[in-house]
N, C-alpha and C. Protein backbone atom coordinates (compact mmCIF):
# COMPACT_ATOMS: atom_id res chain seq x y z
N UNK A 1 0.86 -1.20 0.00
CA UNK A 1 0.00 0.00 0.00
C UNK A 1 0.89 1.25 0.00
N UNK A 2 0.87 2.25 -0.98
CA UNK A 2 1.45 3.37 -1.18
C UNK A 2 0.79 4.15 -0.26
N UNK A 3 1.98 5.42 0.39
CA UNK A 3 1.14 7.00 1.20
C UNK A 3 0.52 7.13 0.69
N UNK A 4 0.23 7.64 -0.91
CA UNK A 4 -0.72 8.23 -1.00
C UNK A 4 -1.73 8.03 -0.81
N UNK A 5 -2.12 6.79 -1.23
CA UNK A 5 -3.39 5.82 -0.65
C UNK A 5 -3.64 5.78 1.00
N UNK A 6 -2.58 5.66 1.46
CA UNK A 6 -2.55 5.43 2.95
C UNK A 6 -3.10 7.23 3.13
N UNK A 7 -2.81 8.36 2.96
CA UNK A 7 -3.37 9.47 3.32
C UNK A 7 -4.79 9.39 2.96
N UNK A 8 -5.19 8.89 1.33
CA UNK A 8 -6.48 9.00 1.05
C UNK A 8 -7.74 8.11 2.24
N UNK A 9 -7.07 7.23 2.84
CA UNK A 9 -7.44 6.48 3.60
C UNK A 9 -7.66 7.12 4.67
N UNK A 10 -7.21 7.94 4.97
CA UNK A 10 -7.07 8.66 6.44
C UNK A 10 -7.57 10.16 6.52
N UNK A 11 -7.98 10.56 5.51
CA UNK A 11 -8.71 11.38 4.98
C UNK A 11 -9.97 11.10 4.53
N UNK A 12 -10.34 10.22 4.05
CA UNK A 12 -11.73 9.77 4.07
C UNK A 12 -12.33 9.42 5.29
N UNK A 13 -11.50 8.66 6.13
CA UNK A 13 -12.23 8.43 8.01
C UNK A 13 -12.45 9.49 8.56
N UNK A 14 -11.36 10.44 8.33
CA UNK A 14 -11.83 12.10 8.71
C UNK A 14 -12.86 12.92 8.48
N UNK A 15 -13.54 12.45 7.33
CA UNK A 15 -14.00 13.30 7.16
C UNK A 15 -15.47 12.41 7.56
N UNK A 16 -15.74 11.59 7.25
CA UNK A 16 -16.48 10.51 8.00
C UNK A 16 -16.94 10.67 9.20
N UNK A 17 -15.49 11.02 9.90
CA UNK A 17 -15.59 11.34 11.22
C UNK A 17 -16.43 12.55 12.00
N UNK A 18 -15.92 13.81 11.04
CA UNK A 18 -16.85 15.22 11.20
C UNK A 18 -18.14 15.04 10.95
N UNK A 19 -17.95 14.43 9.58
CA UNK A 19 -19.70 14.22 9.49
C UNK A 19 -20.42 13.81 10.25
N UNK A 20 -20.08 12.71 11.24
CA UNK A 20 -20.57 11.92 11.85
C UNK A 20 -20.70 13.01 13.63
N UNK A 21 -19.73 13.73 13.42
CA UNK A 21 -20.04 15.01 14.71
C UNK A 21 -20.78 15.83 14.30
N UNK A 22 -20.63 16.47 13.61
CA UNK A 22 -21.83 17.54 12.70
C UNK A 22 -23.34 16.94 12.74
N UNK A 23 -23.45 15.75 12.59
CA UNK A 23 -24.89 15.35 12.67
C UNK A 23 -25.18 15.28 14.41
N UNK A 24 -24.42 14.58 15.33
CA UNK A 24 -24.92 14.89 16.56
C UNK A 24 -25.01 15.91 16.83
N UNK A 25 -24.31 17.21 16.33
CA UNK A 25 -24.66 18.21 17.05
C UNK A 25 -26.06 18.99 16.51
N UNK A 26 -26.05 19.07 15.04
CA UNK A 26 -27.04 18.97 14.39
C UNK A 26 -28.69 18.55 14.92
N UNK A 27 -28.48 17.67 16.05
CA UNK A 27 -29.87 16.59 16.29
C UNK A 27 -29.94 17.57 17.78
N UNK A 28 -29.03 18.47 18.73
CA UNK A 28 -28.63 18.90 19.58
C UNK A 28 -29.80 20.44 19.20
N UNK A 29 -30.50 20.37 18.10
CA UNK A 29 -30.77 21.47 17.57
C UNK A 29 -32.32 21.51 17.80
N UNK A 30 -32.98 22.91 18.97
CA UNK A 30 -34.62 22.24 18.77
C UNK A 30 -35.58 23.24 18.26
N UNK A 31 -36.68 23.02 17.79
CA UNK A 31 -37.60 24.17 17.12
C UNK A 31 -38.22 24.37 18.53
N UNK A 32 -38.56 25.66 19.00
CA UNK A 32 -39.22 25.77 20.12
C UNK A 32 -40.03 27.09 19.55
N UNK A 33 -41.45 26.81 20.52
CA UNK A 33 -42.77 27.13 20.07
C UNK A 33 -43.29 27.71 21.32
N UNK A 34 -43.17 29.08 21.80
CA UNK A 34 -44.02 29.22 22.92
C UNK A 34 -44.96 30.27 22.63
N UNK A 35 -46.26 29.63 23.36
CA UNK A 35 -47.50 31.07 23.83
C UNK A 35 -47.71 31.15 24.60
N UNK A 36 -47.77 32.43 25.10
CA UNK A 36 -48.08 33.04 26.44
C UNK A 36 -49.64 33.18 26.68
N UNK A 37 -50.50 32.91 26.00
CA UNK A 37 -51.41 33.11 26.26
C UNK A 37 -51.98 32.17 27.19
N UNK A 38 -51.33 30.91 27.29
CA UNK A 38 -51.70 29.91 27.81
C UNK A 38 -51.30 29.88 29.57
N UNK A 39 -50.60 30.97 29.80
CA UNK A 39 -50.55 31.53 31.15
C UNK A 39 -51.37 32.45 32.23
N UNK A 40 -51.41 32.34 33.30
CA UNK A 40 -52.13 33.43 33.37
C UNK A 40 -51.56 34.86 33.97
N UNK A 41 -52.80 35.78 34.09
CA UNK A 41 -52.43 37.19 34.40
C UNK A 41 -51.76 37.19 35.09
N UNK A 42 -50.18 38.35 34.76
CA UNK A 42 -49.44 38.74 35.23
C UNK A 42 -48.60 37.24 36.13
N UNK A 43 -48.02 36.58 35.29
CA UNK A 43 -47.34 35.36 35.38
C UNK A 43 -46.17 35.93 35.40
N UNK A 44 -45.10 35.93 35.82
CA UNK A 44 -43.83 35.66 35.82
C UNK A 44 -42.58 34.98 35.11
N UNK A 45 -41.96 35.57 33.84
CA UNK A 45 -41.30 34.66 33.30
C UNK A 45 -39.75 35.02 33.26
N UNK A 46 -38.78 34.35 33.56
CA UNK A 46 -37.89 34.35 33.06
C UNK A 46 -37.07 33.13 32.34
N UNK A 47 -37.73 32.16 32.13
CA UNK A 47 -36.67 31.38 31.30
C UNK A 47 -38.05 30.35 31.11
N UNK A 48 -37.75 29.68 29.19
CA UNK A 48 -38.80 28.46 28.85
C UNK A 48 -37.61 27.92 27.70
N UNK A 49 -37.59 26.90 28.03
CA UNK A 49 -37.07 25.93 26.59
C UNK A 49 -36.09 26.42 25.88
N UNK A 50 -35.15 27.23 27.04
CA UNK A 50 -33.35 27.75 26.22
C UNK A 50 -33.50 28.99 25.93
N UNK A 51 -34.93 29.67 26.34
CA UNK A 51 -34.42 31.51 26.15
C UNK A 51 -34.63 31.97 27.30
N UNK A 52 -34.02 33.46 27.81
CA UNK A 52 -34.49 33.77 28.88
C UNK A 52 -34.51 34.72 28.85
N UNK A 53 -35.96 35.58 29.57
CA UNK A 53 -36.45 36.76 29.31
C UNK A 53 -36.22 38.07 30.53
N UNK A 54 -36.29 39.42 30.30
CA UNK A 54 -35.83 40.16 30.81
C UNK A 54 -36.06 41.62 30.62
N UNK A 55 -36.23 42.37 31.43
CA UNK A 55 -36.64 43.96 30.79
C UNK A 55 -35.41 45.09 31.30
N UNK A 56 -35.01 45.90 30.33
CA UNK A 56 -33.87 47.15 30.51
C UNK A 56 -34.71 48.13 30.14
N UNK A 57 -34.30 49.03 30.58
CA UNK A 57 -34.06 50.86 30.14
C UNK A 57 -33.04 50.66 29.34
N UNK A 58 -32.98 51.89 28.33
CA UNK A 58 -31.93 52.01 27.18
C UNK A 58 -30.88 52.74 28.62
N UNK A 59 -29.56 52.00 27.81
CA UNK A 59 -28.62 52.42 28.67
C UNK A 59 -28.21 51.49 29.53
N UNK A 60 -28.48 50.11 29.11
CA UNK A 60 -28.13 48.95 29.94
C UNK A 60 -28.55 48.86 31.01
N UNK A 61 -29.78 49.40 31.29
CA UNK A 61 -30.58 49.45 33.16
C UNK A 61 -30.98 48.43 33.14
N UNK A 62 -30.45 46.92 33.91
CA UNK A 62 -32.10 46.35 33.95
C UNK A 62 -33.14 47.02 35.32
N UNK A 63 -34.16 46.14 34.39
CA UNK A 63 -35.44 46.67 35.17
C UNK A 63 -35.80 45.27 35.93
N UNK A 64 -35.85 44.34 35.51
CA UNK A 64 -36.25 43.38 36.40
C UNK A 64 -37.01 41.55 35.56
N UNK A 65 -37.84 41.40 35.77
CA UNK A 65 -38.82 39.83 34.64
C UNK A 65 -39.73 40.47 34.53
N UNK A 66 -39.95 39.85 33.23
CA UNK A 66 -41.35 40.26 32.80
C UNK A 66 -42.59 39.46 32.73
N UNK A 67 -43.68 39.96 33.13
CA UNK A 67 -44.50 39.36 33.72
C UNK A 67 -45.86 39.41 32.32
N UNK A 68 -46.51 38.16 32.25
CA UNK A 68 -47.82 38.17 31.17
C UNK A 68 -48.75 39.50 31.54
N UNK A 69 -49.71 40.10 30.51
CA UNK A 69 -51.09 40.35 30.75
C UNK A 69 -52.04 40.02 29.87
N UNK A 70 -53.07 40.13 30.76
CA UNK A 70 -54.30 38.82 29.85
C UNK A 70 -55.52 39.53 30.86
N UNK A 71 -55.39 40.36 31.64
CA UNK A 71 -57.08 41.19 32.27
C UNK A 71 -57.32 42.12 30.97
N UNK A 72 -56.67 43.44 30.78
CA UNK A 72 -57.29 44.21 29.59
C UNK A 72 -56.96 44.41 28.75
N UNK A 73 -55.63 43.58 28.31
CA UNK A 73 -55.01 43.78 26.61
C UNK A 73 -55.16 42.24 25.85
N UNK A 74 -55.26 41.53 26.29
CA UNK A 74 -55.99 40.41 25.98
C UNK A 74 -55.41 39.08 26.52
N UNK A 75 -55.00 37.68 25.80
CA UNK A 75 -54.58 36.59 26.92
C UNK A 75 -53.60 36.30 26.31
N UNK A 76 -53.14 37.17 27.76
CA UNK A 76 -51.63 36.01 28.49
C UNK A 76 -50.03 36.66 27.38
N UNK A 77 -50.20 38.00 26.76
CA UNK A 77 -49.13 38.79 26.32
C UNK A 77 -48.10 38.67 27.05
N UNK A 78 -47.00 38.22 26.46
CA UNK A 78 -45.69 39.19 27.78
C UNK A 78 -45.47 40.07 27.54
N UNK A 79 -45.63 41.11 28.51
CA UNK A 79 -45.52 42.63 28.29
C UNK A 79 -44.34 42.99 28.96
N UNK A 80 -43.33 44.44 28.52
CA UNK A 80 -42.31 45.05 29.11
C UNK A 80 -42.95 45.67 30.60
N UNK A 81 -43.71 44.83 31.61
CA UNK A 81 -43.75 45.31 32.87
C UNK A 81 -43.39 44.41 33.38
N UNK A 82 -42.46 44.50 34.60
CA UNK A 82 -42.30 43.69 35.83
C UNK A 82 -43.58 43.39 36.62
N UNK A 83 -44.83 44.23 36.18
CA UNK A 83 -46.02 44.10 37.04
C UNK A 83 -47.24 43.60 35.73
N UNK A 84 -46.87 43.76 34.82
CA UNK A 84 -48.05 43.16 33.87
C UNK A 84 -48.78 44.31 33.50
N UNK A 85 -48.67 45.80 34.01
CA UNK A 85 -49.00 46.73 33.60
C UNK A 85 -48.03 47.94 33.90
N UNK A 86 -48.51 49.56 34.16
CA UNK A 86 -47.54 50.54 34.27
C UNK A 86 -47.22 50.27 35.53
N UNK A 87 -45.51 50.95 35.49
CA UNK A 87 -45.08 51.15 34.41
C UNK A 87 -44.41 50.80 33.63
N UNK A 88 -43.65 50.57 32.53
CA UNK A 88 -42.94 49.66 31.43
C UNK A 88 -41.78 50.10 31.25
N UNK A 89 -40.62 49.45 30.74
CA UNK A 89 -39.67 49.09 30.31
C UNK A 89 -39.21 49.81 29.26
N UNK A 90 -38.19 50.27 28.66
CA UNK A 90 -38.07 50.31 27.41
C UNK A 90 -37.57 48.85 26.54
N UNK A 91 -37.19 47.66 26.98
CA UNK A 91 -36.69 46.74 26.27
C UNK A 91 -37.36 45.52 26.70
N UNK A 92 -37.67 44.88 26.02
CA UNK A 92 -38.28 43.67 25.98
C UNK A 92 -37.10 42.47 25.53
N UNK A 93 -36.34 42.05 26.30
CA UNK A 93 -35.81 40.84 25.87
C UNK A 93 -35.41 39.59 25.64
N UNK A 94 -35.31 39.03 24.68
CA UNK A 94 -35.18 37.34 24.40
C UNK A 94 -33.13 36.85 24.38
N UNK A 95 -33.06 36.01 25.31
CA UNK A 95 -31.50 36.20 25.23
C UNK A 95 -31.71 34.31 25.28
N UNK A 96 -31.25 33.45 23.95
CA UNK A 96 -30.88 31.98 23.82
C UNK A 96 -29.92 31.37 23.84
N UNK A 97 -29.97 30.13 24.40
CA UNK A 97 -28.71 30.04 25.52
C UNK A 97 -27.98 29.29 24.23
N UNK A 98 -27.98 28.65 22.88
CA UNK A 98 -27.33 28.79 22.03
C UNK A 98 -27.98 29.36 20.54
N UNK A 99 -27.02 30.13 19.52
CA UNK A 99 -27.59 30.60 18.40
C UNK A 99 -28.69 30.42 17.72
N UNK A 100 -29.48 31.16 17.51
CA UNK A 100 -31.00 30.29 17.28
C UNK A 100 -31.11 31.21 15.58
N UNK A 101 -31.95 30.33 14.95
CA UNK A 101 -32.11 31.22 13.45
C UNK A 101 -33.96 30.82 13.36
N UNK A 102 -34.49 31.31 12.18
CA UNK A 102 -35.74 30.90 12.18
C UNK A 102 -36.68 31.83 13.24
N UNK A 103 -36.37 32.98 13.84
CA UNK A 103 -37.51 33.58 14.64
C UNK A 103 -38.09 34.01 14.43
N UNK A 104 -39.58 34.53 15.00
CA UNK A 104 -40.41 35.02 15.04
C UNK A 104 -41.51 35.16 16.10
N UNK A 105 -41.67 36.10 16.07
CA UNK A 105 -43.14 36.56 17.21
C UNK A 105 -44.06 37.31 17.11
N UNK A 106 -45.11 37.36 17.15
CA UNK A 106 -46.60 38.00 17.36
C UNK A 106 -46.63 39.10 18.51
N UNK A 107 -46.32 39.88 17.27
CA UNK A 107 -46.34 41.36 18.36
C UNK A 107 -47.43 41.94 18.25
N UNK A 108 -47.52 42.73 19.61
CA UNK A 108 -48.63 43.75 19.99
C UNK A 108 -48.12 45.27 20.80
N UNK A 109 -48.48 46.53 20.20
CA UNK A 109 -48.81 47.81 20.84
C UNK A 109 -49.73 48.12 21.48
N UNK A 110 -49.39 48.26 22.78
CA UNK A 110 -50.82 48.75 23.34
C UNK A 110 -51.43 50.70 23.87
N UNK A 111 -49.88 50.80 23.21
CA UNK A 111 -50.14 52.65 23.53
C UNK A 111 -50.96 53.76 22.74
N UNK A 112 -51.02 54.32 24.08
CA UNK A 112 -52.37 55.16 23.82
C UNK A 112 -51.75 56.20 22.59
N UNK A 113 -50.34 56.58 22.83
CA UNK A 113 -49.89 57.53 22.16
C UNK A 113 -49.23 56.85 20.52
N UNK A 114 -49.95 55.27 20.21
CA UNK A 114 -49.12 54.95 19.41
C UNK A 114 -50.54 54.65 18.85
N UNK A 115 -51.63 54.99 17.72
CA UNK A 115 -52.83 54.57 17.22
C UNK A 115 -52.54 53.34 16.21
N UNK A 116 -53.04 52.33 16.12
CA UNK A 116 -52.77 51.72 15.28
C UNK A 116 -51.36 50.70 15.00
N UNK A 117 -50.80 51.17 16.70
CA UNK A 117 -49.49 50.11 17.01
C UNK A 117 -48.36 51.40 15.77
N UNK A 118 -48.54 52.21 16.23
CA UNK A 118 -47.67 53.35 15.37
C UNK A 118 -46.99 53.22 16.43
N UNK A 119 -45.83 54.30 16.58
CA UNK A 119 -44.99 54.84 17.32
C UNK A 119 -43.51 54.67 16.65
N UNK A 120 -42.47 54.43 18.26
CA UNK A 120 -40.86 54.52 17.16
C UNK A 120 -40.64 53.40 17.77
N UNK A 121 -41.61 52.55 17.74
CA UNK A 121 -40.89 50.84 18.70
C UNK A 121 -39.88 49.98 17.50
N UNK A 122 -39.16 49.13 17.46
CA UNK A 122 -38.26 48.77 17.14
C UNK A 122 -37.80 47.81 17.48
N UNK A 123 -37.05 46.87 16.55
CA UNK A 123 -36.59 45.46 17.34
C UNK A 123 -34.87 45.50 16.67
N UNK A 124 -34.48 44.70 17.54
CA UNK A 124 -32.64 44.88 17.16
C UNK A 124 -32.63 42.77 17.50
N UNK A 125 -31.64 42.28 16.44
CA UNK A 125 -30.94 41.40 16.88
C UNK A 125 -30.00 40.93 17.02
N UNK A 126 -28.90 40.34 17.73
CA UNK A 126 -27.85 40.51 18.07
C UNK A 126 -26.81 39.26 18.58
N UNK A 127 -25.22 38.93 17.48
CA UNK A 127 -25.17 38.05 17.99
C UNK A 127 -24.44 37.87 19.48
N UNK A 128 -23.60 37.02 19.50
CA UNK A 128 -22.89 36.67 20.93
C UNK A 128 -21.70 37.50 21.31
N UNK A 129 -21.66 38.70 20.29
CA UNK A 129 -20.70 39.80 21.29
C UNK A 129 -21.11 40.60 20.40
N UNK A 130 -22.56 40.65 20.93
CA UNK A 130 -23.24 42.12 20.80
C UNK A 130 -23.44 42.84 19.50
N UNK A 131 -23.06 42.03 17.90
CA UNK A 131 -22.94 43.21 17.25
C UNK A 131 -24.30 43.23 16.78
N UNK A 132 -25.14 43.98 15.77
CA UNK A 132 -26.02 44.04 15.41
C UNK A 132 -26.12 43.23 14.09
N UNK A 133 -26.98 42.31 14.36
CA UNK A 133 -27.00 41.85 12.89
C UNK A 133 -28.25 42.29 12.27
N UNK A 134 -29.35 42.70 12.59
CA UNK A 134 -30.11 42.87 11.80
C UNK A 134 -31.57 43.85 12.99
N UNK A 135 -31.94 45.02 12.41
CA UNK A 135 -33.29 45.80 12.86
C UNK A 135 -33.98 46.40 11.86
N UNK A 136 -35.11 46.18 12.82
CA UNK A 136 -36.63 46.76 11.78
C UNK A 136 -37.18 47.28 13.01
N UNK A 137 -38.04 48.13 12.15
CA UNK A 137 -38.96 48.86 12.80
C UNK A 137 -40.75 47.56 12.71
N UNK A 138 -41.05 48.21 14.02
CA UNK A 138 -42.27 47.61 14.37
C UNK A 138 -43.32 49.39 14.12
N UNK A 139 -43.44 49.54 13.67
CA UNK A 139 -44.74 50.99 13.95
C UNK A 139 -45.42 50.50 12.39
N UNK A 140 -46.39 50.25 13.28
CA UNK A 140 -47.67 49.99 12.21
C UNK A 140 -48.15 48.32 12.41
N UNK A 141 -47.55 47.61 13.32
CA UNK A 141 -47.04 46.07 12.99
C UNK A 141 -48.09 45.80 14.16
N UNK A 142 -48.52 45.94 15.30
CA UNK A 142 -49.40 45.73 16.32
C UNK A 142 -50.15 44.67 15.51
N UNK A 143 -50.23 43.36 16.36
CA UNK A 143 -51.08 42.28 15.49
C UNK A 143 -50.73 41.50 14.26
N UNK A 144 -49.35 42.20 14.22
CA UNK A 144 -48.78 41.29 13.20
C UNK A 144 -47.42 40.57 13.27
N UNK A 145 -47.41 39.26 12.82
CA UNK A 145 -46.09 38.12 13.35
C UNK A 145 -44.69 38.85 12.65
N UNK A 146 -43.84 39.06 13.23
CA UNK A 146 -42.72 39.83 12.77
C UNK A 146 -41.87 38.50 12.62
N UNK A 147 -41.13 38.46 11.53
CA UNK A 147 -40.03 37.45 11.30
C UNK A 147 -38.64 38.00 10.95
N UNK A 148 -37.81 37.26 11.23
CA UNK A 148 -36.08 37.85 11.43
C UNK A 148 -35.60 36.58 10.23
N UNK A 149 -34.96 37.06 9.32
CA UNK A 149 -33.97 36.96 8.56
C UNK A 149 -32.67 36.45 8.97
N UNK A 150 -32.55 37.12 10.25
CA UNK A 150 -30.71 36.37 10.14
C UNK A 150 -30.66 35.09 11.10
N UNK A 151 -29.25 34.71 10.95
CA UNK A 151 -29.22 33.09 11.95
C UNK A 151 -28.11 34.07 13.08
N UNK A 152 -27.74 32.33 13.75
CA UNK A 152 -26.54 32.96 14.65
C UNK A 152 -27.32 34.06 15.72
N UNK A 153 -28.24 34.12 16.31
CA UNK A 153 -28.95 35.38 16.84
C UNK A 153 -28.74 34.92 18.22
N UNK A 154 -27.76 35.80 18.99
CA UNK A 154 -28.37 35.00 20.54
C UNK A 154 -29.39 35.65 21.59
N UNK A 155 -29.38 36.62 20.74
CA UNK A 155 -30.09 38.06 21.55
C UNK A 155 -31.53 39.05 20.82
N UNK A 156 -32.62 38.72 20.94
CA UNK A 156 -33.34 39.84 20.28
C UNK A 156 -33.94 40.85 21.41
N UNK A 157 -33.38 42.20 20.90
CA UNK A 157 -34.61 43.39 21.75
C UNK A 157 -35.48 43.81 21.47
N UNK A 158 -36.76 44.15 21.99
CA UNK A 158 -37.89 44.75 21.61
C UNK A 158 -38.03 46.32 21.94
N UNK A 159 -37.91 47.00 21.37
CA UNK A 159 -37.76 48.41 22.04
C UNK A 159 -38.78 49.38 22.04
N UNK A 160 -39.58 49.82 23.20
CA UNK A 160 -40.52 50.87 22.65
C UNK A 160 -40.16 52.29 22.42
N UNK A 161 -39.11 52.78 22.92
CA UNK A 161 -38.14 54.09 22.67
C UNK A 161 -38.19 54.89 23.77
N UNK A 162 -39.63 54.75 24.70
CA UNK A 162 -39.45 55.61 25.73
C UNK A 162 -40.64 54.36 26.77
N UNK A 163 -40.97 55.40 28.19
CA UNK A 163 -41.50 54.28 29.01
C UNK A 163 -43.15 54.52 29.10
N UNK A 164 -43.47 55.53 27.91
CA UNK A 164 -44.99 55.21 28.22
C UNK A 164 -46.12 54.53 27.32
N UNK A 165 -45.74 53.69 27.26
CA UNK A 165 -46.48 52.66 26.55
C UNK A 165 -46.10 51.30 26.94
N UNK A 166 -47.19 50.51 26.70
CA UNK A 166 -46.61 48.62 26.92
C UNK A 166 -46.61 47.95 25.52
N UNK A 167 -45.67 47.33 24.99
CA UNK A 167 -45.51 46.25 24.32
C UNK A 167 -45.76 44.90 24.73
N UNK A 168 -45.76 44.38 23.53
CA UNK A 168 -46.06 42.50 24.49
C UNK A 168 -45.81 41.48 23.18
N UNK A 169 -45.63 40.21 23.38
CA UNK A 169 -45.41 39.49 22.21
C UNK A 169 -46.62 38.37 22.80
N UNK A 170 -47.15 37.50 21.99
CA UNK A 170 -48.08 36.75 22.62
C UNK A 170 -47.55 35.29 22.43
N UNK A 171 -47.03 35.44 21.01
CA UNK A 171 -46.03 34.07 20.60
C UNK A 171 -44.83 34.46 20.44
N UNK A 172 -43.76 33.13 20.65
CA UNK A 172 -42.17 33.26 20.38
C UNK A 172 -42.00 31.99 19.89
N UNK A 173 -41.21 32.08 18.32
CA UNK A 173 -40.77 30.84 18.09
C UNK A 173 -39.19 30.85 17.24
N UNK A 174 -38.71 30.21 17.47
CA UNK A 174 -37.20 29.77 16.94
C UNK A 174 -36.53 28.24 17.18
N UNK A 175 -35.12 28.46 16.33
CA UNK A 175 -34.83 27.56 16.04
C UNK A 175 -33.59 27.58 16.49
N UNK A 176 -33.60 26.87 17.92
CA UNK A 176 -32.07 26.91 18.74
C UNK A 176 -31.43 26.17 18.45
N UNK A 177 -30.21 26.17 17.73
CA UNK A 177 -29.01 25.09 16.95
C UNK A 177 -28.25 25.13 18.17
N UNK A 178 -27.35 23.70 18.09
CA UNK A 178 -26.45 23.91 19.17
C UNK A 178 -25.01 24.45 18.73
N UNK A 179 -23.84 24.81 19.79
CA UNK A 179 -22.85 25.93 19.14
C UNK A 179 -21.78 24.92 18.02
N UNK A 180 -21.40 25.34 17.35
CA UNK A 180 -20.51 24.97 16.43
C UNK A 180 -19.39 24.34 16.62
N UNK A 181 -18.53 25.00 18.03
CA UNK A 181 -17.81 24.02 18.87
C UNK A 181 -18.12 22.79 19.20
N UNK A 182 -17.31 21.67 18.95
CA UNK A 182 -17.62 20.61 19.46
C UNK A 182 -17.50 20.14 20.89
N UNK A 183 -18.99 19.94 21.54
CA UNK A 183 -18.96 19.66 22.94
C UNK A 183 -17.10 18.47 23.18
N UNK A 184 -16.48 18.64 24.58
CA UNK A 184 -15.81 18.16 24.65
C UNK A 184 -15.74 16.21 24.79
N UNK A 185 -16.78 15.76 24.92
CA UNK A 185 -16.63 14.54 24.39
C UNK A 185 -16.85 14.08 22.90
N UNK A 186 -17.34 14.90 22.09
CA UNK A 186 -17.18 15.16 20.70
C UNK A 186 -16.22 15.03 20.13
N UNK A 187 -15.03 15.87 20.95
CA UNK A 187 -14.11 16.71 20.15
C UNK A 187 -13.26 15.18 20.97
N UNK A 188 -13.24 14.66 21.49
CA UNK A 188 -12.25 13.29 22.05
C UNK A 188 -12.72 12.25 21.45
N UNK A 189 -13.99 12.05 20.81
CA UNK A 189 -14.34 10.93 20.76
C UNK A 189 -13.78 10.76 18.94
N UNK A 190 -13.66 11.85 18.60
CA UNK A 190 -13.27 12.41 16.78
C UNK A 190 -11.61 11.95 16.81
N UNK A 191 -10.93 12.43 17.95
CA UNK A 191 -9.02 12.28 18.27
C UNK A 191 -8.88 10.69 17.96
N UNK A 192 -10.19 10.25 19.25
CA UNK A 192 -9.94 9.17 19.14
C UNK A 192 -10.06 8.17 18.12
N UNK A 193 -11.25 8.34 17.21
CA UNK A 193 -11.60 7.84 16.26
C UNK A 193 -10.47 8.30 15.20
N UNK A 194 -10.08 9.03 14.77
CA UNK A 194 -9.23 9.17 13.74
C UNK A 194 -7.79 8.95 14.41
N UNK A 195 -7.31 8.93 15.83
CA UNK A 195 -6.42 8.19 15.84
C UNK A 195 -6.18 6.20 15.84
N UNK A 196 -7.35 5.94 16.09
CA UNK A 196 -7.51 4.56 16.03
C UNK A 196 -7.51 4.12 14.32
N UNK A 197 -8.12 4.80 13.64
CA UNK A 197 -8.33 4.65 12.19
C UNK A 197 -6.88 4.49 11.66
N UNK A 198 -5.83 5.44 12.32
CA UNK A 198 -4.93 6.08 11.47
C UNK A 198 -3.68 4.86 11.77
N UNK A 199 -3.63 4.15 13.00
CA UNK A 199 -3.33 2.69 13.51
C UNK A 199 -3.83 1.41 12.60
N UNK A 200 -4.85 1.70 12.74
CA UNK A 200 -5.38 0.68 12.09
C UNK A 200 -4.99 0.33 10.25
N UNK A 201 -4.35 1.21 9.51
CA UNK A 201 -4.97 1.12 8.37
C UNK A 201 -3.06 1.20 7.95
N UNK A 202 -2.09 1.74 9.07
CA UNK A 202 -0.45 1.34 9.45
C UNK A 202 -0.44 -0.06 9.62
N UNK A 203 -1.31 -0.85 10.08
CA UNK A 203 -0.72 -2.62 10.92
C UNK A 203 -1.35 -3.47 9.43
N UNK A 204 -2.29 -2.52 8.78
CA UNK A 204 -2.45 -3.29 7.78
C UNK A 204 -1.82 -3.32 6.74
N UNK A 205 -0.92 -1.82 6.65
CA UNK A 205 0.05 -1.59 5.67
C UNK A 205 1.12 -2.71 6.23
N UNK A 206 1.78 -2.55 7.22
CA UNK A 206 2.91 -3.24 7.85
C UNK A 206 2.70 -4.95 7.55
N UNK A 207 1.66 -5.58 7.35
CA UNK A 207 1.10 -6.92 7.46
C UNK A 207 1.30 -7.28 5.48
N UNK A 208 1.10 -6.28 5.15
CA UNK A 208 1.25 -6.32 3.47
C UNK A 208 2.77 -6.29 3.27
């Protein structure tokens, strides 16, 4: 058996090998589907199925969890209040504990000063050191499912621009992939496999 063959050999298990990590991590990957409506008034949330939720002031304040309303804006919204009503937040946020692509949510305006879900509310998303990958404006959108374009997202904000009005999302859904790094028994079980391969395919050269 010639190197070259002997490399092609050892290069094909390799790659065998990734593939074969790429798909576990791949399966590591889940569609998650939540509604709030199915909670009740002024519920308490901070974390469901790998995201976890949270309210700031612009300027990195947090404010505290955000809590559903479902008495007079309808059932079971999460709204930017710690109390489920005034007063509110400027940020509404979704932070996933790995890169998620595929989002979307069912937003709602409920301000008086915003007719028709007008105003300067806004959504930003963002990956894992903060940069911006992608914003739109929400004014005009009240009642309607907003969808995001980019992947890699670990972070989306909801922003109403100032604190007198409530926002709320009623649904959240995405698609949390797991990280690209290979978990560390992954990344040993691949050494190992392509060092056992790379033995194996030497004792058979040596035997020829």
């Amino acid at each position: 058996m010639n190197k070259s063959f002997l490399h092609r050999r050892v290069a094909a298990v390799a790659c065998a090998a990734i593939a074969s990590i790429a798909a576990i991590e791949k399966s590591d990957a889940a569609v998650v589907f939540i509604d709030f409506t199915v909670y009740p008034h002024q519920t308490q949330i901070s974390y469901i199925s790998g995201i976890s939720f949270s309210l700031w002031d612009n300027g990195d304040i947090y404010v505290g969890i955000p809590r559903t309303e479902s008495d007079e804006w309808g059932p079971g919204y999460l709204s930017n209040s710690t109390t489920g009503d005034y007063p509110t937040a400027n940020i509404l946020r979704f932070d996933f504990d790995s890169p998620a692509s595929d989002i979307s949510f069912l937003y709602d305006n409920y301000g008086s000063g915003s007719p028709g879900g007008g105003g300067d509310s806004f959504y930003q998303a963002l990956d894992s050191s903060g940069t911006v990958l992608e914003t739109g404006s929400l004014n005009g959108l009240s009642g309607s499912l907003v969808s995001l374009t980019s992947s890699n997202v670990k972070s989306v904000l909801i922003n109403n621009t100032e604190n007198n009005w409530q926002i709320a999302v009623q649904t959240l859904s995405a698609d949390i992939g797991a990280s690209a790094i290979p978990e560390p028994g992954s990344a040993f079980s691949l050494l190992a496999l392509l060092t056992g391969s790379t033995c194996f395919v030497r004792f058979r050269q040596r035997l020829r």
